[in-house]
C-alpha atoms as a PDB file:
ATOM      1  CA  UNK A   1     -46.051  24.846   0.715  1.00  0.00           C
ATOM      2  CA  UNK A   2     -42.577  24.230   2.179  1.00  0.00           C
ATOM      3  CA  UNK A   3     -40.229  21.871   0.402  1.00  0.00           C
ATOM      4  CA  UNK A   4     -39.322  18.737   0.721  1.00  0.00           C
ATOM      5  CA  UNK A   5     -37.816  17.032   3.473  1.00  0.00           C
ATOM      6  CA  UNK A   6     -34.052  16.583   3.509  1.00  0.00           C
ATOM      7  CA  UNK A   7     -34.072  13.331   5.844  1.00  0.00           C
ATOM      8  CA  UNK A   8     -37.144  11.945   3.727  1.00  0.00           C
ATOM      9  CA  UNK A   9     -35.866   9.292   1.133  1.00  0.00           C
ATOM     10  CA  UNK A  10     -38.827   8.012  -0.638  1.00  0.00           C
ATOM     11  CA  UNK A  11     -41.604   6.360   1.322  1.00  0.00           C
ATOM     12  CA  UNK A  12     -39.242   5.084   3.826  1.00  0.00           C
ATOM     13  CA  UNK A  13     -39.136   6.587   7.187  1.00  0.00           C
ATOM     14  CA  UNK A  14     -35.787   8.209   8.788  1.00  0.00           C
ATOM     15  CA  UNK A  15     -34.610   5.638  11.385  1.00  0.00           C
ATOM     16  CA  UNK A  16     -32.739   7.547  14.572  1.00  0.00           C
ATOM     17  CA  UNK A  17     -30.573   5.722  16.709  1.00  0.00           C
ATOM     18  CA  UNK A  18     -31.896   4.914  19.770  1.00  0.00           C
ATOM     19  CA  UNK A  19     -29.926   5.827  22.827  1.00  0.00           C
ATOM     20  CA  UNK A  20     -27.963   3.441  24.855  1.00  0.00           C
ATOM     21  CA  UNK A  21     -30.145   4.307  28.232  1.00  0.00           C
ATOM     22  CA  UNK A  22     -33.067   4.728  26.837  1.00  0.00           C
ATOM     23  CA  UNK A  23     -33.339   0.709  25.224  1.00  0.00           C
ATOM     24  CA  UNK A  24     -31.945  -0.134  28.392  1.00  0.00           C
ATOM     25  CA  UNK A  25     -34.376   1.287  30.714  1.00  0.00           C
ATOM     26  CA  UNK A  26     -37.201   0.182  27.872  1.00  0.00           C
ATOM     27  CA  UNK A  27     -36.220  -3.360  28.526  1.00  0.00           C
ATOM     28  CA  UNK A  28     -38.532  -4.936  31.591  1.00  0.00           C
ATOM     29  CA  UNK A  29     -36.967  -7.864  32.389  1.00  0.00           C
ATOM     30  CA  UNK A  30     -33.455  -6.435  32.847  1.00  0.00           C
ATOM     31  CA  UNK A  31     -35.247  -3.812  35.111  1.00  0.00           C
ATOM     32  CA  UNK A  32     -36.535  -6.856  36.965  1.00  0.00           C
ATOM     33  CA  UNK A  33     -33.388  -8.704  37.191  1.00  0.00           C
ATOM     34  CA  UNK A  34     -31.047  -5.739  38.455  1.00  0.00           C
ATOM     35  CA  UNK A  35     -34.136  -4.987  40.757  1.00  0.00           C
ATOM     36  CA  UNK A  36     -33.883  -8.320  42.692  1.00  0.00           C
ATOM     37  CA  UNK A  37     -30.255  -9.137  42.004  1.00  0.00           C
ATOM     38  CA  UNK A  38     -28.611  -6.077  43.219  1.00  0.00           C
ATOM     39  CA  UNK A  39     -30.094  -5.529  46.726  1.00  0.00           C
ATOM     40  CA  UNK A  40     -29.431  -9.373  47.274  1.00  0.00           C
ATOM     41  CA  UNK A  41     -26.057  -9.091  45.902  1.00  0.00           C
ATOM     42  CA  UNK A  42     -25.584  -5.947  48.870  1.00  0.00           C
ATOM     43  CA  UNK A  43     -27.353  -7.487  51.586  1.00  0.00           C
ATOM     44  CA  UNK A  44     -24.982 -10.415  51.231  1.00  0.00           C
ATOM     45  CA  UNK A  45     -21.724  -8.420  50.992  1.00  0.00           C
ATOM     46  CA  UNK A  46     -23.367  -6.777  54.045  1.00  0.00           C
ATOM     47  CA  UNK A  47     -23.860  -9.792  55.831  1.00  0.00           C
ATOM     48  CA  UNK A  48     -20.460 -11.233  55.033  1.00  0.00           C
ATOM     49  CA  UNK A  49     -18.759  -7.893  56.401  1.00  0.00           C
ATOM     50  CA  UNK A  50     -20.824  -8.376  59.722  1.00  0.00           C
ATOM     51  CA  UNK A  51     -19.720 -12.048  60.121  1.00  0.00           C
ATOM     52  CA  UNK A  52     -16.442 -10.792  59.722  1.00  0.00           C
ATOM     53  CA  UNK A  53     -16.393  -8.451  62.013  1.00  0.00           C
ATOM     54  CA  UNK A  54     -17.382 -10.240  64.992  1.00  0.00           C
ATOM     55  CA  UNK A  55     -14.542 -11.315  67.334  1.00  0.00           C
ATOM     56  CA  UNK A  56     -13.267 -14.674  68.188  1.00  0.00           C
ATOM     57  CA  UNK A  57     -14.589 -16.036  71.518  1.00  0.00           C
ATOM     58  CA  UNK A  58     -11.790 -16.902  73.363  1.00  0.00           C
ATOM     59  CA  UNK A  59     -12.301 -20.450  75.814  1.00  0.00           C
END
């Protein structure tokens, strides 16, 4: 029988810190928001850059 565990105190269960990526990819919502927010964020830069490109019509 092997000995006890080193990281066992008691009853209560080790807690390991969660990575920063991983609770950020776990969280839906925010995966919605960046998922509509940033591609309509870059299509309007994009847009803005093509308005600004096109030349003065001259009379």
């Amino acid at each position: 029988m092997a000995g006890p565990d080193p990281q066992r105190h008691g009853d209560e269960p080790v807690h390991e810190r969660v990575p920063f990526f991983q609770r950020l990819l776990d969280n839906h919502f925010l995966l919605l928001f960046l998922g509509v927010t940033m591609p309509t964020v870059l299509y309007l830069i994009w847009g803005i850059m093509e308005i600004i490109q096109i030349p003065i019509a001259s009379p």
